[in-house]
PDB file of N, CA and C in Angstrom:
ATOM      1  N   UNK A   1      -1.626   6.686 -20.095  1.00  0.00           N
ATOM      2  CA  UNK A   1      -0.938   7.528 -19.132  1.00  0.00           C
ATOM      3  C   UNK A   1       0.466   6.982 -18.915  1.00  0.00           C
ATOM      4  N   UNK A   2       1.545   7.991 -18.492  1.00  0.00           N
ATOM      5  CA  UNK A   2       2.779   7.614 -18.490  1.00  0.00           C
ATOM      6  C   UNK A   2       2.920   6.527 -17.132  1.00  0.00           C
ATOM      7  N   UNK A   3       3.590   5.678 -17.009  1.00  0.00           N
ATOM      8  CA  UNK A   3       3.856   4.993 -15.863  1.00  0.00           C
ATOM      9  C   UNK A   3       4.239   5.591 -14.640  1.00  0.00           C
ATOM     10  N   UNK A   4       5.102   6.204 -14.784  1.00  0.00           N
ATOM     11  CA  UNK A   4       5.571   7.264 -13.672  1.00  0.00           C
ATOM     12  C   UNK A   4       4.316   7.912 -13.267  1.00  0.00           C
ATOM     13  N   UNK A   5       3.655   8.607 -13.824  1.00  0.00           N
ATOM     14  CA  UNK A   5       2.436   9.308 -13.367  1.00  0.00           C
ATOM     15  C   UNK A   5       1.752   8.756 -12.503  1.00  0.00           C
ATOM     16  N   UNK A   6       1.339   7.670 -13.213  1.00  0.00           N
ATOM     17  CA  UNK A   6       0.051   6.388 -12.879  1.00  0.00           C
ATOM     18  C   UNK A   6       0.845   5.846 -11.384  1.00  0.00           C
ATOM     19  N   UNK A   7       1.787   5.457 -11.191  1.00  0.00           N
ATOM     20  CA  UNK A   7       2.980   4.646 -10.174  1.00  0.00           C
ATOM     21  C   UNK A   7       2.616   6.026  -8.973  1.00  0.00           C
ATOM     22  N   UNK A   8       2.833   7.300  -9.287  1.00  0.00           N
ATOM     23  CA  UNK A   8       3.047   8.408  -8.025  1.00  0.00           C
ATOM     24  C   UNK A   8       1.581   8.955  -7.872  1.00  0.00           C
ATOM     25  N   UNK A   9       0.743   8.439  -8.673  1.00  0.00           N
ATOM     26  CA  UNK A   9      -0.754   8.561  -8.133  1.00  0.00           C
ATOM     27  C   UNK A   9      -1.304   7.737  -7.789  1.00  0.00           C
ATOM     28  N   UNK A  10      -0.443   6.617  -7.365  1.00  0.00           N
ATOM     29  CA  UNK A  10      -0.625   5.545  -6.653  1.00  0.00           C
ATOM     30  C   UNK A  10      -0.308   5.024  -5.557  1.00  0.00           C
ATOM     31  N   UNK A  11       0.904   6.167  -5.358  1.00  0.00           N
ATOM     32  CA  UNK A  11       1.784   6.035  -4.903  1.00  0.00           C
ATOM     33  C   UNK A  11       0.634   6.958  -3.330  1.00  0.00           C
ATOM     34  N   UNK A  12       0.567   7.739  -4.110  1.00  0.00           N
ATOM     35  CA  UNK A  12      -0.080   8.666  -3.070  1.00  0.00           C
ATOM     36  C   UNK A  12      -1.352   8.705  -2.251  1.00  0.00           C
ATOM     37  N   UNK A  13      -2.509   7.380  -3.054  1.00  0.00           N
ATOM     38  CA  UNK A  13      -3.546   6.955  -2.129  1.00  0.00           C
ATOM     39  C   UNK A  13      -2.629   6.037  -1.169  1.00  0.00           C
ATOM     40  N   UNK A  14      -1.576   5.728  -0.927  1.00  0.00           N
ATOM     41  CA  UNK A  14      -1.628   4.598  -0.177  1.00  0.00           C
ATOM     42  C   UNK A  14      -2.033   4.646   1.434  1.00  0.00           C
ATOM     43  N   UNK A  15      -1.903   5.734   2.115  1.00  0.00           N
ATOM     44  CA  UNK A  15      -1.879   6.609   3.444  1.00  0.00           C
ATOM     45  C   UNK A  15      -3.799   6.093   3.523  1.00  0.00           C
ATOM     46  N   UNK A  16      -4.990   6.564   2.584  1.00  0.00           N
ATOM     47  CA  UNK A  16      -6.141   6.280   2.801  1.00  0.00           C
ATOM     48  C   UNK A  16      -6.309   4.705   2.788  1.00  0.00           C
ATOM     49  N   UNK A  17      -5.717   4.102   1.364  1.00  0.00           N
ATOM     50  CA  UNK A  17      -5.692   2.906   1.199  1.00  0.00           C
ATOM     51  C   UNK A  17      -5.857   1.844   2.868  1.00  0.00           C
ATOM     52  N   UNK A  18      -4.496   2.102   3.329  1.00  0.00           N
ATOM     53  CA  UNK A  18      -3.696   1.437   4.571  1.00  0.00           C
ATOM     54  C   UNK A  18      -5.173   1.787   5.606  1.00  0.00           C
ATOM     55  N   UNK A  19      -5.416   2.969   5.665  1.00  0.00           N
ATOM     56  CA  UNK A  19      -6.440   3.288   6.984  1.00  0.00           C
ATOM     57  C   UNK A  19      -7.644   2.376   6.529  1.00  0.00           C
ATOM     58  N   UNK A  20      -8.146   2.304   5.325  1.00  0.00           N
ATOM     59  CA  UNK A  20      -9.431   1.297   4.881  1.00  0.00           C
ATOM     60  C   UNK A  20      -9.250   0.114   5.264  1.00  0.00           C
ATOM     61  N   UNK A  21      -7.979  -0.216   4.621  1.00  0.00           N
ATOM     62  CA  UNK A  21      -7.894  -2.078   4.648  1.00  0.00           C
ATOM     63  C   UNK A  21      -7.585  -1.803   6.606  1.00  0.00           C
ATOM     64  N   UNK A  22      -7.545  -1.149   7.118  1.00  0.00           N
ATOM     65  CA  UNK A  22      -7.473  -1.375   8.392  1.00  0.00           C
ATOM     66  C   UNK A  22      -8.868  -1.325   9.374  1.00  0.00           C
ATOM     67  N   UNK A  23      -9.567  -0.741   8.621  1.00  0.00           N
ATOM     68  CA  UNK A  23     -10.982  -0.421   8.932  1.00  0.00           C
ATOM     69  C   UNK A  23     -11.927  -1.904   8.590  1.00  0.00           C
ATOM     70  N   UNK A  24     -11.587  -2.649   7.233  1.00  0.00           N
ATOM     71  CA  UNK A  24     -12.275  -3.367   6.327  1.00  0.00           C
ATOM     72  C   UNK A  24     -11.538  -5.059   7.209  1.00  0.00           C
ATOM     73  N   UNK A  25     -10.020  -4.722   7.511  1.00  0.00           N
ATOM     74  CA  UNK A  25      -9.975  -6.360   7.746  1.00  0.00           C
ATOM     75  C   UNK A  25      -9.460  -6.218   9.214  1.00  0.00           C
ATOM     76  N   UNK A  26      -9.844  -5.588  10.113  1.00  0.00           N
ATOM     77  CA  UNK A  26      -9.686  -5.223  11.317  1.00  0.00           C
ATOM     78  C   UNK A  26      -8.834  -6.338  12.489  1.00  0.00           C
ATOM     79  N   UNK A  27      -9.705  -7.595  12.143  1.00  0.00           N
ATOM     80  CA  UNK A  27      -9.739  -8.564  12.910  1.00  0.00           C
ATOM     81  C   UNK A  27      -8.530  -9.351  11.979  1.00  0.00           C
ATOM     82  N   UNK A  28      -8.103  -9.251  11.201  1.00  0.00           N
ATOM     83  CA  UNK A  28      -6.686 -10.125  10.438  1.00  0.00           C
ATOM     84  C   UNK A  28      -6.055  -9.763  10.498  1.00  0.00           C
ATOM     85  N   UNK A  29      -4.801 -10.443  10.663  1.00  0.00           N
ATOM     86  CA  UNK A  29      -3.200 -10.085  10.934  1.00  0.00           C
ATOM     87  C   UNK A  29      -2.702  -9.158   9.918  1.00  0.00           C
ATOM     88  N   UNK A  30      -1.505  -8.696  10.394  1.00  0.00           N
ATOM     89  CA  UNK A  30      -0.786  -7.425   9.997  1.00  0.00           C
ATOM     90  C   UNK A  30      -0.475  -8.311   8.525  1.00  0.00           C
ATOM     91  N   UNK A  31       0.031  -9.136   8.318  1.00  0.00           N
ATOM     92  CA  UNK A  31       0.275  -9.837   7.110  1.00  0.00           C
ATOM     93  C   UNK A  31      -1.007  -9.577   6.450  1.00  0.00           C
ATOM     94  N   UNK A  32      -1.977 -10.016   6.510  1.00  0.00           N
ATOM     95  CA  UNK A  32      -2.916 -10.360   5.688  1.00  0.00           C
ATOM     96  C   UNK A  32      -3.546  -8.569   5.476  1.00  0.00           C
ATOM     97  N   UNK A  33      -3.471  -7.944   6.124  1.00  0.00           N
ATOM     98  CA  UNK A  33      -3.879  -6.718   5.713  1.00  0.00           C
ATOM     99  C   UNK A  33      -2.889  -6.088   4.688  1.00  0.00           C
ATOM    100  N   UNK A  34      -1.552  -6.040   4.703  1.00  0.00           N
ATOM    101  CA  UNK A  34      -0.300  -5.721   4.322  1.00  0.00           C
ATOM    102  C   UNK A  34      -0.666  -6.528   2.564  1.00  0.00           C
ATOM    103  N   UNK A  35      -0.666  -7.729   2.586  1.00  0.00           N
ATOM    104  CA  UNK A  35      -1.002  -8.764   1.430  1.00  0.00           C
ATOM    105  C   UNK A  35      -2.356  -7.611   0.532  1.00  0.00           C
ATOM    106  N   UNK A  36      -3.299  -7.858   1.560  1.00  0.00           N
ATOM    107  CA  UNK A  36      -4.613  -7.233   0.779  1.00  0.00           C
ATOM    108  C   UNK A  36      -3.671  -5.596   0.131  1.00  0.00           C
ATOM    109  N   UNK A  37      -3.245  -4.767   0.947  1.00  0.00           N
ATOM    110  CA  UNK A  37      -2.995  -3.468   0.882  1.00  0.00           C
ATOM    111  C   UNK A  37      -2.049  -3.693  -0.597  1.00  0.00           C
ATOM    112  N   UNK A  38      -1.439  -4.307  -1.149  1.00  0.00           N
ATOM    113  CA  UNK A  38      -0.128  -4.883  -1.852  1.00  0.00           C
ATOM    114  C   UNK A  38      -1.286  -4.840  -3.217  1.00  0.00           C
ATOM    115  N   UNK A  39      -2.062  -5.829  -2.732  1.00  0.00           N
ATOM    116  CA  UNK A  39      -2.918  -6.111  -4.094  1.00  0.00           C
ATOM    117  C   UNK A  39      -3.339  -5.268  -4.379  1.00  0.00           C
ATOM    118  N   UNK A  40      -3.877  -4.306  -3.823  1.00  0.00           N
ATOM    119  CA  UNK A  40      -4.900  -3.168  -4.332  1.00  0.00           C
ATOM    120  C   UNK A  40      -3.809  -2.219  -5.005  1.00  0.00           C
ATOM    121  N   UNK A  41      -2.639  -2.183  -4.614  1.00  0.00           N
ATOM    122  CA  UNK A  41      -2.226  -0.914  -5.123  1.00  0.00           C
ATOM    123  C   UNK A  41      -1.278  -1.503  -6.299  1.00  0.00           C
ATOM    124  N   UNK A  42      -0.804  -2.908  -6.653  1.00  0.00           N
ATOM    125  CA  UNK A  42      -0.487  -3.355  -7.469  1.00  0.00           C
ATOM    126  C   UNK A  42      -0.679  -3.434  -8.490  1.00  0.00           C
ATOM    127  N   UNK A  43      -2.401  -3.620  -8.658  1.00  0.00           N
ATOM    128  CA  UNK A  43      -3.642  -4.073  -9.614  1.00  0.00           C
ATOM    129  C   UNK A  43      -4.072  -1.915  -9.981  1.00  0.00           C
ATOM    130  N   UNK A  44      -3.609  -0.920  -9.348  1.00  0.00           N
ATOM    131  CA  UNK A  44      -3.910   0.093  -9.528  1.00  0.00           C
ATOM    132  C   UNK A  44      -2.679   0.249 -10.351  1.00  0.00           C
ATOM    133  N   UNK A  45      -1.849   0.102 -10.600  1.00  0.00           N
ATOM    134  CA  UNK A  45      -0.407   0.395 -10.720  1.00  0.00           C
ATOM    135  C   UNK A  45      -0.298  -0.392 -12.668  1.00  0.00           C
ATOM    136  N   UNK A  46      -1.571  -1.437 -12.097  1.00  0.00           N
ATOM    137  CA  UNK A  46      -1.344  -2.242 -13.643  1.00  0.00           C
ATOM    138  C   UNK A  46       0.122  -3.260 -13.231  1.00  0.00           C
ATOM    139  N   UNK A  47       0.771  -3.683 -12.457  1.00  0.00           N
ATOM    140  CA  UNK A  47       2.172  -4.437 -12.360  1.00  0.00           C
ATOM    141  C   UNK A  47       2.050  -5.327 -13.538  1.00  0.00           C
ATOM    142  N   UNK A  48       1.444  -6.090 -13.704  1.00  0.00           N
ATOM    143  CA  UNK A  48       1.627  -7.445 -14.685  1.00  0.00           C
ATOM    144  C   UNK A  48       1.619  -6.753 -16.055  1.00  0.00           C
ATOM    145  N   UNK A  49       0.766  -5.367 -15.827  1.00  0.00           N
ATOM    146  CA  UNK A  49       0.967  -5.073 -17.393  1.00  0.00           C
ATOM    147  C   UNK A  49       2.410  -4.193 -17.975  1.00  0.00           C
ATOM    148  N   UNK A  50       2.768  -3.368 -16.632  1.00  0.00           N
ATOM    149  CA  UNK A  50       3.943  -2.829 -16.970  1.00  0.00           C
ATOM    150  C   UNK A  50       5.128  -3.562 -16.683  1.00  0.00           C
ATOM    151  N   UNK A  51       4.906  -4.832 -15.990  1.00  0.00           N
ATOM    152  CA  UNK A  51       6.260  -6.234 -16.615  1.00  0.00           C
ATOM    153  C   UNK A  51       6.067  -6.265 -17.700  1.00  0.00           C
ATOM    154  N   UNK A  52       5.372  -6.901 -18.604  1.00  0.00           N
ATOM    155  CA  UNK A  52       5.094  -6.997 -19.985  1.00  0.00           C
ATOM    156  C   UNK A  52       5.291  -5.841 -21.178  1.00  0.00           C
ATOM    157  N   UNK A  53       5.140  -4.788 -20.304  1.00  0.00           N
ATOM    158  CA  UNK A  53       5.788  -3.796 -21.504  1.00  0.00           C
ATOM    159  C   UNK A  53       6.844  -3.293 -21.381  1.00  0.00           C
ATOM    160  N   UNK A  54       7.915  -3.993 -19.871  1.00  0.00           N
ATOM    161  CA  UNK A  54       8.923  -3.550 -19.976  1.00  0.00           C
ATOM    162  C   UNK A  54       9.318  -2.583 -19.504  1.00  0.00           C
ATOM    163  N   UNK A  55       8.217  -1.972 -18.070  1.00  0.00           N
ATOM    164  CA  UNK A  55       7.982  -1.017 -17.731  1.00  0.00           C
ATOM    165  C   UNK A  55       8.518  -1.028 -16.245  1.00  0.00           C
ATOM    166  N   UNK A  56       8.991  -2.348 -15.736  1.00  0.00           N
ATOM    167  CA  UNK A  56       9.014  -2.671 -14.903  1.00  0.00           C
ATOM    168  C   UNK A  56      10.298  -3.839 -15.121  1.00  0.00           C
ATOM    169  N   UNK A  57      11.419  -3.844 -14.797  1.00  0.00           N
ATOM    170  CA  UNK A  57      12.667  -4.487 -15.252  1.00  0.00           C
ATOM    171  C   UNK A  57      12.549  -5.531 -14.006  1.00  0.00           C
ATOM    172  N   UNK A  58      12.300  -5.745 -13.206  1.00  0.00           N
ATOM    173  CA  UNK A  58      12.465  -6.715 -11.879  1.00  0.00           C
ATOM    174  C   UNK A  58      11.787  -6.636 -10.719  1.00  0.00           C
ATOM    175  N   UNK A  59      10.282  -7.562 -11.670  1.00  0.00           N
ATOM    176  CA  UNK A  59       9.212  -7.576 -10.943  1.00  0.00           C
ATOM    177  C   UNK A  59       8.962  -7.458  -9.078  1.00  0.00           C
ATOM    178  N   UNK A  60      10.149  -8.485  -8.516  1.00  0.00           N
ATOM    179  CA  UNK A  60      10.132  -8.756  -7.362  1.00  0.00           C
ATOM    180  C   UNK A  60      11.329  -7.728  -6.678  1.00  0.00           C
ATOM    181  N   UNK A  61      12.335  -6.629  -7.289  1.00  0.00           N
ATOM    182  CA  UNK A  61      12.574  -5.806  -6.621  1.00  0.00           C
ATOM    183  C   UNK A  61      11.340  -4.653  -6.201  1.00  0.00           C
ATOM    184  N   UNK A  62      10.522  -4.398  -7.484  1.00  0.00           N
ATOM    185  CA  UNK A  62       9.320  -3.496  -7.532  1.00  0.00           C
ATOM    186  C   UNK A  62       8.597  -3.736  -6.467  1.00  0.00           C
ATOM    187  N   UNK A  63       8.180  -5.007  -5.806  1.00  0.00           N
ATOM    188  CA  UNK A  63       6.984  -5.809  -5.062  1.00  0.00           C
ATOM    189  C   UNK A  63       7.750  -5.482  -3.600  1.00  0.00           C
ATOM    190  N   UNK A  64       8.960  -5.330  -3.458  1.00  0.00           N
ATOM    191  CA  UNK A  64       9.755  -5.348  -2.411  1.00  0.00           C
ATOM    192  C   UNK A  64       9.907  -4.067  -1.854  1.00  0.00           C
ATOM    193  N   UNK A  65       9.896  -3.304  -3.080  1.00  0.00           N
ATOM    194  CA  UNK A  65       9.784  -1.662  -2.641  1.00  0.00           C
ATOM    195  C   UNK A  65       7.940  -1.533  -2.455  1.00  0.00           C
ATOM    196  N   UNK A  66       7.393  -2.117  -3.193  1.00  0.00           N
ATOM    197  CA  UNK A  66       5.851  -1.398  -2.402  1.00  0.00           C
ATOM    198  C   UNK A  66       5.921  -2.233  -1.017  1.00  0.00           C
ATOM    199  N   UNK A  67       6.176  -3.136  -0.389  1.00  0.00           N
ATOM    200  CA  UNK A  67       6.004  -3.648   0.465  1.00  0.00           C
ATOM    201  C   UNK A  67       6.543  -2.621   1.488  1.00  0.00           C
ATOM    202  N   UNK A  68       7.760  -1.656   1.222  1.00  0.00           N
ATOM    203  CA  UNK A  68       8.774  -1.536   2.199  1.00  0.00           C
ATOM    204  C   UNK A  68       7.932   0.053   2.435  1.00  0.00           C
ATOM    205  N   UNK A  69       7.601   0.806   1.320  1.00  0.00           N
ATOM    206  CA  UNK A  69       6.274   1.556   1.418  1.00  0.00           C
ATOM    207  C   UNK A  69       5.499   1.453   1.996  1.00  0.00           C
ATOM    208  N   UNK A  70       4.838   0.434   2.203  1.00  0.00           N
ATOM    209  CA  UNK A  70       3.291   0.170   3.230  1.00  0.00           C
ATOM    210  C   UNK A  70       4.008   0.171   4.095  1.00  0.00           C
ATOM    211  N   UNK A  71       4.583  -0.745   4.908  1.00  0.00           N
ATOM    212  CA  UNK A  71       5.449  -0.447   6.038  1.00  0.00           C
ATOM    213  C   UNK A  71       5.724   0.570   6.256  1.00  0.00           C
ATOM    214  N   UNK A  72       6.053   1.584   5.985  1.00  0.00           N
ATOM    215  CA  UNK A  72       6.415   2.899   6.163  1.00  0.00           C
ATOM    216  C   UNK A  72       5.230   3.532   6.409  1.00  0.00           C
ATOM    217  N   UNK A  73       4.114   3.481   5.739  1.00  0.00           N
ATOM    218  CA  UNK A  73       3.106   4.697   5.881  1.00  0.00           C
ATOM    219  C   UNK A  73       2.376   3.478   7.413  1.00  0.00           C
ATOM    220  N   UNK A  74       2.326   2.191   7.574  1.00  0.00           N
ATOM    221  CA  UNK A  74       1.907   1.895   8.569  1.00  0.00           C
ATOM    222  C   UNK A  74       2.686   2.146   9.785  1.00  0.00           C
ATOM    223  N   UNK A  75       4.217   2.467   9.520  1.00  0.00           N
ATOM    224  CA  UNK A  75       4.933   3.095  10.957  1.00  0.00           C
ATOM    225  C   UNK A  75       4.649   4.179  11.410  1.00  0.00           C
ATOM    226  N   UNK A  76       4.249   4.947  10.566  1.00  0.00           N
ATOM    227  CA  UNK A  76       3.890   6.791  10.126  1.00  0.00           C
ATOM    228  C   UNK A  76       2.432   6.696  10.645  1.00  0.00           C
ATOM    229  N   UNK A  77       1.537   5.459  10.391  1.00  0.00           N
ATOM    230  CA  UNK A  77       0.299   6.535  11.083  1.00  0.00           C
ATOM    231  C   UNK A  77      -0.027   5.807  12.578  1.00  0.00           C
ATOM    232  N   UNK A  78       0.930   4.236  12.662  1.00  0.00           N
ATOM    233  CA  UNK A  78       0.852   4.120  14.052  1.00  0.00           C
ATOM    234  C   UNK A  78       1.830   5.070  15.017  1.00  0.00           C
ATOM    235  N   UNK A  79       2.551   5.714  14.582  1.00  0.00           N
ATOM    236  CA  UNK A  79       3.293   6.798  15.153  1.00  0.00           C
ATOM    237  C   UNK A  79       2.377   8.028  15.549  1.00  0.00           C
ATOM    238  N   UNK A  80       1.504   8.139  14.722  1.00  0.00           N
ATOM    239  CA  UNK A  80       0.394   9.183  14.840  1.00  0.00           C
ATOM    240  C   UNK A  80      -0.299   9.611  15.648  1.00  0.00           C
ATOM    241  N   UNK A  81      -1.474  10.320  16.065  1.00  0.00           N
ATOM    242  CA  UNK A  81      -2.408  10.652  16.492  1.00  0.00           C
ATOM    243  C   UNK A  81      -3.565   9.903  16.246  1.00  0.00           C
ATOM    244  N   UNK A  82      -3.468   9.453  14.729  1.00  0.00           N
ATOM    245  CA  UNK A  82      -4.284   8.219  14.031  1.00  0.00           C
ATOM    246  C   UNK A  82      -4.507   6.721  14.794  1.00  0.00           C
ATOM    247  N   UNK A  83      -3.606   6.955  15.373  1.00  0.00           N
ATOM    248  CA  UNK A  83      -3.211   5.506  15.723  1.00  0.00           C
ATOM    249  C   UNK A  83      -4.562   5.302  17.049  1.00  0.00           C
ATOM    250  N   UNK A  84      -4.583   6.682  18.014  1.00  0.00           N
ATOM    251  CA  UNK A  84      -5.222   6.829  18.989  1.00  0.00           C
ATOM    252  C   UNK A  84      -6.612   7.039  18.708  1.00  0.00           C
ATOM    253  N   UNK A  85      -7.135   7.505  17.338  1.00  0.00           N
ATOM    254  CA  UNK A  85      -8.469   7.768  17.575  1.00  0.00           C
ATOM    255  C   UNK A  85      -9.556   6.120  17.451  1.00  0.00           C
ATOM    256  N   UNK A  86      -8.768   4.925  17.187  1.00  0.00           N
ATOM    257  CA  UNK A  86      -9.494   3.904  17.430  1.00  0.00           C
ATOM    258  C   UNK A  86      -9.760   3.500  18.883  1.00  0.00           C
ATOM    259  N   UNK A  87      -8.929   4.389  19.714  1.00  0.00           N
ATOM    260  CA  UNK A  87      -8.686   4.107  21.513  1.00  0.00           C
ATOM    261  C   UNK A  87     -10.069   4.417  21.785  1.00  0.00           C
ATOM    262  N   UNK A  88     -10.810   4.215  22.412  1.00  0.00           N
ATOM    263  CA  UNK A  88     -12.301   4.740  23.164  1.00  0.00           C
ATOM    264  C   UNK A  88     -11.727   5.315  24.205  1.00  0.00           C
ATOM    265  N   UNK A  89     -10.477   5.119  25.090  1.00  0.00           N
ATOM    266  CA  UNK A  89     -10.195   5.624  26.155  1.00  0.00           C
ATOM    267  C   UNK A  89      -9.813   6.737  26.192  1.00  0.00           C
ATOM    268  N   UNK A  90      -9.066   7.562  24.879  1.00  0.00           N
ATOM    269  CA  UNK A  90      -8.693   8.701  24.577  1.00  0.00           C
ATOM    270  C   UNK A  90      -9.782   9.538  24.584  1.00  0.00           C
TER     271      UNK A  90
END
């Protein structure tokens, strides 16, 4: 599959991704969920293999933009309505 493809269908679990690892590591810091969230979509993405084929020119700008991604979809669903349905008080 083309990289681009594989990268924006990867691109696009990340919104469920973020709500799991938030479900799965509840009790660990925003780092360590963020870290876990990184790996999963990294290792989906293939990174080490599309450095190696050249698919990927500067590994740690790439790592910097998924990072800046998760951040984003985690501002986006604590901005949410999402954010509230873990409230019991709501």
């Amino acid at each position: 599959m083309e990289f681009l493809k594989l990268f924006l269908r990867s691109i696009a679990l990340i919104p469920s991704l973020v709500q799991s690892v938030e479900l799965l590591y509840g009790a660990k810091t925003g780092a360590q969920k963020k870290d876990a969230a990184l790996s999963i979509v990294s290792s989906s993405i293939n990174v080490a293999d599309a450095v190696s084929q050249k698919q990927i020119a500067d590994a740690p700008r790439f790592t910097q933009g998924l990072h800046q991604i998760i951040d984003g979809v985690v501002q986006c669903l604590n901005a949410s309505l999402w954010a509230n349905r873990s409230d019991p008080t709501s």
